[in-house]
N, C-alpha and C. Protein backbone atom coordinates (compact mmCIF):
# COMPACT_ATOMS: atom_id res chain seq x y z
N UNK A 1 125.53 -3.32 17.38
CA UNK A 1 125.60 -2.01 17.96
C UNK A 1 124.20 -1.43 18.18
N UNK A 2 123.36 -1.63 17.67
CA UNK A 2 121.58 -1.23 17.44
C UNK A 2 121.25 -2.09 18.32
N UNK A 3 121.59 -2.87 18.83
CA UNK A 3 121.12 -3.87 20.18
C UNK A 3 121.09 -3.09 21.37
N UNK A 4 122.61 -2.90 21.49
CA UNK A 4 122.87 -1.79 22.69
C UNK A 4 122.69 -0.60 23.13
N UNK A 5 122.53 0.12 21.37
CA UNK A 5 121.62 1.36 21.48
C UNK A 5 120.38 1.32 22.03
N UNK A 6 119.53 0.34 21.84
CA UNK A 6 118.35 0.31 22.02
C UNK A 6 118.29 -0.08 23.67
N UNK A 7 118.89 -1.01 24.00
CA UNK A 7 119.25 -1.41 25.17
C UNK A 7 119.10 -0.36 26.30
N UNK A 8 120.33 0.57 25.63
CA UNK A 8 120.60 1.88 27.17
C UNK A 8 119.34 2.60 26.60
N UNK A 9 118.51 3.00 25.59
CA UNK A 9 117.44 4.09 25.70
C UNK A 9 116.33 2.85 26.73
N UNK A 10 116.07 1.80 26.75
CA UNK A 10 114.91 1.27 27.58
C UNK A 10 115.63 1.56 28.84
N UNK A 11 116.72 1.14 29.13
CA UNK A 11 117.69 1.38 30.60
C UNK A 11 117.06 2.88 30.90
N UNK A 12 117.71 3.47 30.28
CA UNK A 12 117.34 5.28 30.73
C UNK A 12 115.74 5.51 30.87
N UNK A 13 114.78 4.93 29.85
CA UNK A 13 113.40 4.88 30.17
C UNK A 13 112.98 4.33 31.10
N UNK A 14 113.43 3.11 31.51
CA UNK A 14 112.80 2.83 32.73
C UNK A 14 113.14 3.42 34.52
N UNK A 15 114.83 3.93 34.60
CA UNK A 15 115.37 4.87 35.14
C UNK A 15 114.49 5.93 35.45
N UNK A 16 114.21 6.89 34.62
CA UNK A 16 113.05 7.81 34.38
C UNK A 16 112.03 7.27 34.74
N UNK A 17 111.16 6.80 34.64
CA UNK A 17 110.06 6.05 34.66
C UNK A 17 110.14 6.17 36.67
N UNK A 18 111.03 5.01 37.28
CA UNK A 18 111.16 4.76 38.22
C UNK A 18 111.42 5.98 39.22
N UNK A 19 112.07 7.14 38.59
CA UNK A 19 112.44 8.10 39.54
C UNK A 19 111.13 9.09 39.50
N UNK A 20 110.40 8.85 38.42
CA UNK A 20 109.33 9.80 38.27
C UNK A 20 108.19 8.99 39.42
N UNK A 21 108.12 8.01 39.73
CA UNK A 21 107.27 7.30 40.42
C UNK A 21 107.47 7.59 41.76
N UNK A 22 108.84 7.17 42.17
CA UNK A 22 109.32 7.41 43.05
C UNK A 22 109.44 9.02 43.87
N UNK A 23 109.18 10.21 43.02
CA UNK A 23 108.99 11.36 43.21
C UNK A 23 107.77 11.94 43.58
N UNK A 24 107.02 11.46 42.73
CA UNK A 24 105.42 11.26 43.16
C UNK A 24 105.02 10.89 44.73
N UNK A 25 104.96 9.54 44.70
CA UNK A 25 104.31 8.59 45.48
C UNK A 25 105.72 9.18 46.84
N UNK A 26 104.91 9.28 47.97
CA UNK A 26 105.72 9.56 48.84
C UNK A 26 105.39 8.90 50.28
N UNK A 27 103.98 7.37 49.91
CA UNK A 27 103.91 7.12 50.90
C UNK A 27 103.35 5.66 50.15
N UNK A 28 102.80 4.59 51.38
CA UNK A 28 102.61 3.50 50.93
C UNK A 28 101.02 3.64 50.36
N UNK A 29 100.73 4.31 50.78
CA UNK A 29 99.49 4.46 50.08
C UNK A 29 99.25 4.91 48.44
N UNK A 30 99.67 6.28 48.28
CA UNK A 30 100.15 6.98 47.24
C UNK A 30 100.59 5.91 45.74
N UNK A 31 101.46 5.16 46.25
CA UNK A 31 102.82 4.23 45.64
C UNK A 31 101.29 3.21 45.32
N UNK A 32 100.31 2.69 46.01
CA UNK A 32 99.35 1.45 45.58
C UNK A 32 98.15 1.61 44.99
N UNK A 33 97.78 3.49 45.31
CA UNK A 33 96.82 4.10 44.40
C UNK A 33 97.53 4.28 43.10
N UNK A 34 98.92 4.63 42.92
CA UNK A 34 99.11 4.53 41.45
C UNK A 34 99.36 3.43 40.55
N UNK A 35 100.06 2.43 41.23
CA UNK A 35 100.01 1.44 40.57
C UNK A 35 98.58 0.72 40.42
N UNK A 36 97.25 0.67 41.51
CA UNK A 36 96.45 0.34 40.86
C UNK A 36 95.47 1.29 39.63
N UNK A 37 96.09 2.60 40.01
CA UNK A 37 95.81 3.24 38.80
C UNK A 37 96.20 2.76 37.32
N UNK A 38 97.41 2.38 37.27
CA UNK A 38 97.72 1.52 35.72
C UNK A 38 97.34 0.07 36.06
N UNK A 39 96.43 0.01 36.33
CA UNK A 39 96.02 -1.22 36.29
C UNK A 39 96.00 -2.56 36.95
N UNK A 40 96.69 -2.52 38.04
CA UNK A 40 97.47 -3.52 38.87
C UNK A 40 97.73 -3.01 40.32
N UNK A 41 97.54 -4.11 41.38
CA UNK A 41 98.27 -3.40 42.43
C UNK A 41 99.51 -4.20 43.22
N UNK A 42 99.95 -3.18 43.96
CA UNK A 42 101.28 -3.78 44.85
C UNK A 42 101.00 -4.32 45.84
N UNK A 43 101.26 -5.91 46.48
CA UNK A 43 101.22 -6.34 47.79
C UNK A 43 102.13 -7.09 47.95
N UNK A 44 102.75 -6.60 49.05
CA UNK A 44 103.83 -7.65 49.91
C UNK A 44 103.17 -8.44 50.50
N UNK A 45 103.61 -9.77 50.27
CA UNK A 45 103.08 -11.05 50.98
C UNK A 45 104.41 -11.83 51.52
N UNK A 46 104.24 -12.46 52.80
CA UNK A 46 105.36 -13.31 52.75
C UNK A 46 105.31 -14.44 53.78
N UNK A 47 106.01 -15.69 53.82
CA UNK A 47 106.15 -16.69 54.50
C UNK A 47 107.39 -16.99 55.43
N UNK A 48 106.89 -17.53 56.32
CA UNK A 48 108.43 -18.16 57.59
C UNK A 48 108.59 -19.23 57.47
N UNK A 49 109.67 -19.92 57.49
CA UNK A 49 110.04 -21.61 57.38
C UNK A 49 110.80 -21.62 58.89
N UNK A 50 110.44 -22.74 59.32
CA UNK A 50 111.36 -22.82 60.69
C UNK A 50 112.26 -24.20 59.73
N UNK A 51 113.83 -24.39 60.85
CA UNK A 51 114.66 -25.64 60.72
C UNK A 51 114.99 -25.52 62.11
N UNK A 52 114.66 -26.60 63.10
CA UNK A 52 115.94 -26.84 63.91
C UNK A 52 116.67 -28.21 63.56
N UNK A 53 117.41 -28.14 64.53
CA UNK A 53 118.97 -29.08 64.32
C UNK A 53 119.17 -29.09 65.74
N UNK A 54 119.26 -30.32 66.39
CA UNK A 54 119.46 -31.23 67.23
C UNK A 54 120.94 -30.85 67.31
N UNK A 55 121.89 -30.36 68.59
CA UNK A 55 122.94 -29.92 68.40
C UNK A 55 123.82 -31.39 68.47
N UNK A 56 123.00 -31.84 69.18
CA UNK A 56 124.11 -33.23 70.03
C UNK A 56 124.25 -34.43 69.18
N UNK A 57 123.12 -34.97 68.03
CA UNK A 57 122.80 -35.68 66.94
C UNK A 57 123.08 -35.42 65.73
N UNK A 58 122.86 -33.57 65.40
CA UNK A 58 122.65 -33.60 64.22
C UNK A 58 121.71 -34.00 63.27
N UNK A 59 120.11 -34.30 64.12
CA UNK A 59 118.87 -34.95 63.73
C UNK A 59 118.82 -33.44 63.22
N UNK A 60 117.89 -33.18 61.88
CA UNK A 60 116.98 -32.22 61.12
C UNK A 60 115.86 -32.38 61.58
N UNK A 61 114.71 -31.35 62.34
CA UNK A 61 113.68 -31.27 61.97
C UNK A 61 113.12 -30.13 61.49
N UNK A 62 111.97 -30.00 60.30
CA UNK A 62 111.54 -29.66 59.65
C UNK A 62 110.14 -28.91 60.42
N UNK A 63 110.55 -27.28 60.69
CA UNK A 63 109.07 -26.89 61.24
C UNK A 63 108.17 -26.31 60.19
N UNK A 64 108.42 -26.61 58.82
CA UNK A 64 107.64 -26.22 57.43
C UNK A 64 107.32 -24.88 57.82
N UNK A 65 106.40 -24.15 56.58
CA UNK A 65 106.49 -22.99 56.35
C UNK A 65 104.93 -22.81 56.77
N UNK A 66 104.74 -21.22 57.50
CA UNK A 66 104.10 -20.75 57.56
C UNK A 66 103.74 -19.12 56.98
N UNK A 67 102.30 -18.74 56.90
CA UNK A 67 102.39 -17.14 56.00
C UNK A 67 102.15 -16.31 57.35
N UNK A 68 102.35 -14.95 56.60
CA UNK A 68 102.28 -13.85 57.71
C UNK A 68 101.42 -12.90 57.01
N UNK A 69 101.00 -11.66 57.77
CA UNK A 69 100.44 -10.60 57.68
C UNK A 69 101.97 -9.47 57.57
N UNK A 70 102.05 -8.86 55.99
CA UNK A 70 102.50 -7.30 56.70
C UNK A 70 101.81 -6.01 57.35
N UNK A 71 102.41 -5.67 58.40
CA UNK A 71 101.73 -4.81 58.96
C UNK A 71 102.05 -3.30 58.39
N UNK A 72 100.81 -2.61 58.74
CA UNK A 72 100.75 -0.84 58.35
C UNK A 72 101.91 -0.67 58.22
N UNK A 73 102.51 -0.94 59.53
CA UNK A 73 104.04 -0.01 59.80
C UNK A 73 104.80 -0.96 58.59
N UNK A 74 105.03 -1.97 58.39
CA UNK A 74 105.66 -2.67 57.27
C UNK A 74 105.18 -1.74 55.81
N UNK A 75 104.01 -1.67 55.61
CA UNK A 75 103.96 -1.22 54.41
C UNK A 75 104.83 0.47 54.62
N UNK A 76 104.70 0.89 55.59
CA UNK A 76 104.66 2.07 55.68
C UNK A 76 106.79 2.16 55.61
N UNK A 77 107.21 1.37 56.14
CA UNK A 77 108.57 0.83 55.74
C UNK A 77 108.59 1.04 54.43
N UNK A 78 108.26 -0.21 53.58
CA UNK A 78 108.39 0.12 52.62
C UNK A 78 108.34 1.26 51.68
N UNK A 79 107.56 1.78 51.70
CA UNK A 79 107.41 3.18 51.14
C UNK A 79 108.88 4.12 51.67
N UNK A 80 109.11 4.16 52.73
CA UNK A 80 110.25 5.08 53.43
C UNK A 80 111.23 4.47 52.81
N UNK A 81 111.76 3.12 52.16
CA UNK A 81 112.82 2.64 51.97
C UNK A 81 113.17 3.11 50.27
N UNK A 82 111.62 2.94 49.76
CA UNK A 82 111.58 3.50 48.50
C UNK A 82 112.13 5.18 47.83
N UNK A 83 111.32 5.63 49.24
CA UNK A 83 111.80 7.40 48.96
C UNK A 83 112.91 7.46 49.51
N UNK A 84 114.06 6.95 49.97
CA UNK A 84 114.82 6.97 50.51
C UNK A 84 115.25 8.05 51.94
N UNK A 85 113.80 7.75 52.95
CA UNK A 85 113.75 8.41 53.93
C UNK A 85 114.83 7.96 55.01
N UNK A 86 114.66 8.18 56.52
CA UNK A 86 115.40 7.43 57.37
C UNK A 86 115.29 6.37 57.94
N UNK A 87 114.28 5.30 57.98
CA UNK A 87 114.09 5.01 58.59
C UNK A 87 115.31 3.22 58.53
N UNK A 88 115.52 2.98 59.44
CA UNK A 88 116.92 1.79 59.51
C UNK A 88 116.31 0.80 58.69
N UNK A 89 117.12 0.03 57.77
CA UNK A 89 116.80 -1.44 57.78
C UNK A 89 116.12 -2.38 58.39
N UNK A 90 115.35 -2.89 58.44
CA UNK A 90 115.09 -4.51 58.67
C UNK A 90 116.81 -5.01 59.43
N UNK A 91 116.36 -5.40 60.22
CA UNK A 91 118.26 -5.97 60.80
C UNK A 91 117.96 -6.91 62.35
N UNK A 92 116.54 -7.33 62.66
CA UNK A 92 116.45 -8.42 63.44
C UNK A 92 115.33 -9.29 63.66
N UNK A 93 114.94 -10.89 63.62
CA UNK A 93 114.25 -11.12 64.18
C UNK A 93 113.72 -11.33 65.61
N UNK A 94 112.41 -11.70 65.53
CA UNK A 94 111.92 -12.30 66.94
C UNK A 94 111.07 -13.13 66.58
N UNK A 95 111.14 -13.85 68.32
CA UNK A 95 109.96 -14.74 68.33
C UNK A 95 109.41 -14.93 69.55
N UNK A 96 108.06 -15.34 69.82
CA UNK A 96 107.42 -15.07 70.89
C UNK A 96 106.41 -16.11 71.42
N UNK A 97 105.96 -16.12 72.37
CA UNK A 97 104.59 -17.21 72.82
C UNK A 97 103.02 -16.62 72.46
N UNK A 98 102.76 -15.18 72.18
CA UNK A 98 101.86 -14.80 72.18
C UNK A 98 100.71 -15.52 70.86
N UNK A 99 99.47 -15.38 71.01
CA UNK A 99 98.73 -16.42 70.67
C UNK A 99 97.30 -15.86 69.45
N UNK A 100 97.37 -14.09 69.71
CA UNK A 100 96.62 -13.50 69.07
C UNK A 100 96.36 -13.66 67.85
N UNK A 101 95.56 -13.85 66.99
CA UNK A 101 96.05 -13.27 65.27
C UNK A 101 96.40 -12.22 65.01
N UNK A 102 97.88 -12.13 63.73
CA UNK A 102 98.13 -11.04 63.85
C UNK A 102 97.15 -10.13 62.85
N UNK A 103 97.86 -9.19 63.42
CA UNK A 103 96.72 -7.86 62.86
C UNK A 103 97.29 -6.64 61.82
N UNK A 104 96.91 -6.16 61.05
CA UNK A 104 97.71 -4.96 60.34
C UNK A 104 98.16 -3.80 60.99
N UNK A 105 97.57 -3.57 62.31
CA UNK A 105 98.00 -2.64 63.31
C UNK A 105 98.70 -2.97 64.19
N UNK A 106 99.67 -4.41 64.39
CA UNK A 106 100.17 -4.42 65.39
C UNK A 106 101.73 -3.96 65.01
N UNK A 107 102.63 -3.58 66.23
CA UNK A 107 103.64 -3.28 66.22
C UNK A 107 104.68 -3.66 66.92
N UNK A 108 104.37 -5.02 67.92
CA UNK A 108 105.17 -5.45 68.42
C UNK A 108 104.57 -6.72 68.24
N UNK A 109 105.11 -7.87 69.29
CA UNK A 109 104.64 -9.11 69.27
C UNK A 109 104.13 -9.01 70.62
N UNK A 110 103.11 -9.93 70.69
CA UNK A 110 101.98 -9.81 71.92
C UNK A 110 103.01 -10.84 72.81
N UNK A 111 103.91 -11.49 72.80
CA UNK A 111 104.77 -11.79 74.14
C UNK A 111 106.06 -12.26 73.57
N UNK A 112 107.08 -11.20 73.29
CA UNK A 112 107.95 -11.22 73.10
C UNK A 112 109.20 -12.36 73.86
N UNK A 113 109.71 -13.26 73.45
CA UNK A 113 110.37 -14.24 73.83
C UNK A 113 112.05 -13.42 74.20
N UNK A 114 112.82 -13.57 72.77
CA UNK A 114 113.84 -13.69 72.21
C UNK A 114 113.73 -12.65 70.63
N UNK A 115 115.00 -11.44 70.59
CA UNK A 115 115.27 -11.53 69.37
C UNK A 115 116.78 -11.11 69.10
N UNK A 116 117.07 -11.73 67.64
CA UNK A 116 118.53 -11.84 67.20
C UNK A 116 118.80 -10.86 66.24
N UNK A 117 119.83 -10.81 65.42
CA UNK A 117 120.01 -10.34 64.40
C UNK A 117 120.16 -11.11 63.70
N UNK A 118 120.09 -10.49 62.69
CA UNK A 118 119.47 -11.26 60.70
C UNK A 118 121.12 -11.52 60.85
N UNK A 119 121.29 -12.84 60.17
CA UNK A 119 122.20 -13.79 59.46
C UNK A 119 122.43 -12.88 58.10
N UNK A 120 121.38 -12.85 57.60
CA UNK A 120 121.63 -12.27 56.26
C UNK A 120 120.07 -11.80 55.84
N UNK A 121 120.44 -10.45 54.78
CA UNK A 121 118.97 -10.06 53.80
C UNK A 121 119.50 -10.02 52.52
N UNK A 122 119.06 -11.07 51.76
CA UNK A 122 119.42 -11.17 49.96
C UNK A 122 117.98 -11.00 49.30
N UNK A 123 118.59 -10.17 48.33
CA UNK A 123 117.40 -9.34 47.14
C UNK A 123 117.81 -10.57 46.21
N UNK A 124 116.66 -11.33 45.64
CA UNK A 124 116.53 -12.44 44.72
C UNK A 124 117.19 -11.62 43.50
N UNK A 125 117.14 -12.30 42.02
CA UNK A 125 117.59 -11.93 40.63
C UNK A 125 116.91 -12.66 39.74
N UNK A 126 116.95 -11.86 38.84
CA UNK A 126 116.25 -12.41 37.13
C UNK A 126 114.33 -12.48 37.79
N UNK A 127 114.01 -13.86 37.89
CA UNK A 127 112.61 -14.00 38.21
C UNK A 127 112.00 -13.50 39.58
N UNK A 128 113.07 -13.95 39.93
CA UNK A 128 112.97 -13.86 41.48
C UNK A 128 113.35 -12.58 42.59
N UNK A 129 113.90 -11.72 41.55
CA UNK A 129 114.14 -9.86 41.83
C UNK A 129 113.06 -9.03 42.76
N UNK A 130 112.22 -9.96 42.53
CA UNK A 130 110.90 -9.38 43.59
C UNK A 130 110.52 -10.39 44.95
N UNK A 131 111.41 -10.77 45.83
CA UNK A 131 111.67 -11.09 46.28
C UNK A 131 113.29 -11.06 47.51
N UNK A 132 112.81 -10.88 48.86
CA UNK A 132 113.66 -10.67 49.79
C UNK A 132 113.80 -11.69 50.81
N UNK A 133 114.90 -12.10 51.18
CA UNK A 133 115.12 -13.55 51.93
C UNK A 133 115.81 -13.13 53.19
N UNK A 134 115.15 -13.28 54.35
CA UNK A 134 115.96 -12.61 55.80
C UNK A 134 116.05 -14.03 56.78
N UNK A 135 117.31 -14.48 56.78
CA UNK A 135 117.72 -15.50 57.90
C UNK A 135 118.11 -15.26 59.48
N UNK A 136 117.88 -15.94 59.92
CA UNK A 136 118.18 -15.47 61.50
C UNK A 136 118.14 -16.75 62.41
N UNK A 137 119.43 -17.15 63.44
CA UNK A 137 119.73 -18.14 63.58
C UNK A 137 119.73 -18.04 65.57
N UNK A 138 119.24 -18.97 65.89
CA UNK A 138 119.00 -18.79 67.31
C UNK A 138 119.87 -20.06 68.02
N UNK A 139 120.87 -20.35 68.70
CA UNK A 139 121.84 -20.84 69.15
C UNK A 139 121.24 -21.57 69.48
N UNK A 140 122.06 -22.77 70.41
CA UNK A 140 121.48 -24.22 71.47
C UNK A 140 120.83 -23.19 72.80
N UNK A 141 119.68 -23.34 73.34
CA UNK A 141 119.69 -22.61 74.82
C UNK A 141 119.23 -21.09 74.55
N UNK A 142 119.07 -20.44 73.47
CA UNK A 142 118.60 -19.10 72.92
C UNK A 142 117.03 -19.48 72.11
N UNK A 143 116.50 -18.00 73.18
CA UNK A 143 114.79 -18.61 72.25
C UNK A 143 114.43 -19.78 72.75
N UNK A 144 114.63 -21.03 73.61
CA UNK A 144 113.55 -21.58 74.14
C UNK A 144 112.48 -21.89 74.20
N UNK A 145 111.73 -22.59 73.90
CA UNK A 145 110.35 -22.65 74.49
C UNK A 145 109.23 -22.97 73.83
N UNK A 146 108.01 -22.66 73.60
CA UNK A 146 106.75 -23.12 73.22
C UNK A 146 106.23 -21.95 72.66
N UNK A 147 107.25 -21.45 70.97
CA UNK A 147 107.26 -20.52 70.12
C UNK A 147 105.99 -20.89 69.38
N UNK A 148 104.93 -19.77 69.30
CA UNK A 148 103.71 -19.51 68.49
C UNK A 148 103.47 -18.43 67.39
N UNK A 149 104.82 -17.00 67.90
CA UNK A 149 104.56 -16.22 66.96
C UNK A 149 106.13 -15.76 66.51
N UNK A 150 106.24 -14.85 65.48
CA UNK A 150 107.56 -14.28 64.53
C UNK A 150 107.53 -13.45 64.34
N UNK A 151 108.32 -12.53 64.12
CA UNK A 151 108.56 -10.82 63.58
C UNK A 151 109.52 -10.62 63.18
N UNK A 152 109.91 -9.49 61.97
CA UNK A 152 111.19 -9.08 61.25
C UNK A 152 111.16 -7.81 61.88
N UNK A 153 111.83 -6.45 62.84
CA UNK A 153 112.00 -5.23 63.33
C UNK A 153 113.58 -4.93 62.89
N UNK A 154 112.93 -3.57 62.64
CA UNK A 154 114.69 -3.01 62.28
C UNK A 154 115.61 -2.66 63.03
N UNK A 155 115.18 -3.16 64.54
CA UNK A 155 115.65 -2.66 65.75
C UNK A 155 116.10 -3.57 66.68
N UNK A 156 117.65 -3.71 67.45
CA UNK A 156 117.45 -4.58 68.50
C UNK A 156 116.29 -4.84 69.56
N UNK A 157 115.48 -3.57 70.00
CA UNK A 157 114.71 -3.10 70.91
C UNK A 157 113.46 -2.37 70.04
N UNK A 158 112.22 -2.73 70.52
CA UNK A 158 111.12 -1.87 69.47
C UNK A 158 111.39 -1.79 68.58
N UNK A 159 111.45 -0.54 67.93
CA UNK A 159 111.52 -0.36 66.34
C UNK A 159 110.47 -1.08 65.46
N UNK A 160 110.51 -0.45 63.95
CA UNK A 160 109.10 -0.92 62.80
C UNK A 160 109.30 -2.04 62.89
N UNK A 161 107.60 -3.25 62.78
CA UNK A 161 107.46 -4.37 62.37
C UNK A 161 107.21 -4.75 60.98
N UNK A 162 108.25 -5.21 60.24
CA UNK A 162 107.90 -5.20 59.10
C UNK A 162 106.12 -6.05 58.68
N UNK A 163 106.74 -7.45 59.89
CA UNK A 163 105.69 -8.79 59.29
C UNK A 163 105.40 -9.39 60.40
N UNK A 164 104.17 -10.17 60.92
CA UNK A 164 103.86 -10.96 61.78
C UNK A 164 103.47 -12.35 61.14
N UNK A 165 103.92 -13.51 62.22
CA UNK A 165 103.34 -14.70 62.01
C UNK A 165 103.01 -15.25 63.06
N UNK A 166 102.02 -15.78 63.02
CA UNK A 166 101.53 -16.30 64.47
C UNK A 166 100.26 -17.90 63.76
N UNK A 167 101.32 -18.98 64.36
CA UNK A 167 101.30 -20.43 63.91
C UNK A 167 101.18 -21.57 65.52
N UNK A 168 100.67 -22.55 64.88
CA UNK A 168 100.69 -23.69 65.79
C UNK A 168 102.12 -23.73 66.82
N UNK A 169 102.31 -24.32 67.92
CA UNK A 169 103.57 -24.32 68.71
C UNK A 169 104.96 -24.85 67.88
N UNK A 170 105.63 -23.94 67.88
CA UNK A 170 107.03 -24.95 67.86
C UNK A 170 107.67 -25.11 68.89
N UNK A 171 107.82 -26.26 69.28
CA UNK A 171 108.74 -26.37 70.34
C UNK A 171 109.98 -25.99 70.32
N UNK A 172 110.95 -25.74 70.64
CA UNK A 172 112.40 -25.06 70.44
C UNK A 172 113.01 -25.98 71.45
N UNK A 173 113.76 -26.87 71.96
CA UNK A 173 114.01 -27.31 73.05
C UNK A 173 115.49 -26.79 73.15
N UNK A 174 115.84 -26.68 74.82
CA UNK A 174 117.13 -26.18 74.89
C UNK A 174 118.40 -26.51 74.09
N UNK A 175 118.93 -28.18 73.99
CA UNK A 175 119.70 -28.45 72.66
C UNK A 175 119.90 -28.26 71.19
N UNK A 176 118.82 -27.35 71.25
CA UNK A 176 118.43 -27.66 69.27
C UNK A 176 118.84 -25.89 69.04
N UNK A 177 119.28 -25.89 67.91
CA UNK A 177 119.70 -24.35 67.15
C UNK A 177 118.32 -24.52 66.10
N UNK A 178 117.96 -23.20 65.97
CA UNK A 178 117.20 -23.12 64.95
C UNK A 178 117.08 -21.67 63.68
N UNK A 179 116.98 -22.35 62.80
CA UNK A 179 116.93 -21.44 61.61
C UNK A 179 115.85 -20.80 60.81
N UNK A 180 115.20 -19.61 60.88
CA UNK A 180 114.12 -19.04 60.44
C UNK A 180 114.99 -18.53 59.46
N UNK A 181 113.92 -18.89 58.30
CA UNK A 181 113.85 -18.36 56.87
C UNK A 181 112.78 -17.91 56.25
N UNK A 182 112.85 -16.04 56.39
CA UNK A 182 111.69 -15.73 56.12
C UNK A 182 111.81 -14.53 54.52
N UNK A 183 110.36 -15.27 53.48
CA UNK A 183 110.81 -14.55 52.34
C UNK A 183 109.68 -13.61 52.19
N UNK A 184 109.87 -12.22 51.63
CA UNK A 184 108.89 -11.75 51.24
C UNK A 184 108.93 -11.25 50.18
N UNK A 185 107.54 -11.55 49.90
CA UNK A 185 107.68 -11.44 47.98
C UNK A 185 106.70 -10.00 47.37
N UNK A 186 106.77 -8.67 46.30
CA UNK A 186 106.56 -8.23 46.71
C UNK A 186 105.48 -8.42 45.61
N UNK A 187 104.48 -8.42 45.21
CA UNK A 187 103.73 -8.64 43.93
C UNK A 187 102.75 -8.40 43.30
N UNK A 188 102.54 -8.58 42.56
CA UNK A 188 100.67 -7.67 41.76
C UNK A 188 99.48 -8.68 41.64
């Protein structure tokens, strides 16, 4: 019984703790001056994995993983998602030919191809709780082409960029479906 007592007072302390933070900090900035104030700071980092699949074979190929930049507006997401402002979900990718590096100020993709909606967004558990996994699946004949860059937007159309990646060509060829798996991790 002294297990569980003790249990719900850390529960309720850290509750507290979190809403007091959360009350404070009202922007992404705010939220990374305090945490590096106790000592540590917050950065979202994250990576894209490509898969296509050969529709007609069923051949796997493997377009391995590449990292991204989050951008302003991403951090600046975050923060809004934290205070529980308005701004929509994360709810589509893209992908594009453009060739730039990305930048912390960009907000779109420098040549927008194709974008879908997310398959799915799962919040990891236990170790892995700091961590977000967004899939997004592009049909035989969808997306096309001589893909160089990636984006997560909360929007069918415009809307915030969470993340950019901008990598060597993948080819996409008209037969092949392909599967982006992109994680972002959020960490100190």
């Amino acid at each position: 019984m002294k297990v569980k007592s003790i249990f719900n007072r850390c529960r309720a302390a850290v509750f507290f703790f979190c809403s007091a933070v959360l009350l404070v900090c009202s922007s992404w900035t705010n939220l990374k001056e305090y945490f590096t104030a106790l000592g540590g700071s917050v950065k979202p980092i994250g990576r894209v994995h490509f898969l296509f699949v050969d529709e007609a074979t069923g051949a796997v190929r493997d377009g391995g993983w590449h990292p991204n930049l989050v951008t302003t507006a991403g951090k600046n997401h975050i923060a809004d998602q934290l205070s529980g402002r308005t701004q929509a979900a994360m709810s589509h990718m893209a992908v594009g030919t453009g060739t730039t590096a990305a930048l912390a100020s960009d907000t779109a993709l420098q040549t927008e191809l194709d974008r879908n909606e997310l398959d799915s967004v799962v919040q990891g558990t236990d170790s892995d709780a700091n961590k977000i996994t967004y899939t997004c699946t592009w049909a035989a004949g969808d997306g096309t082409g001589a893909l160089t860059e990636a984006a997560i937007f909360n929007s069918p159309s415009a809307g915030q960029m969470l993340c950019r990646s901008v990598y060597p060509v993948k080819n996409k060829e008209t037969g092949e479906s392909m599967v982006l798996t992109w994680v972002l991790t959020i960490s100190s």
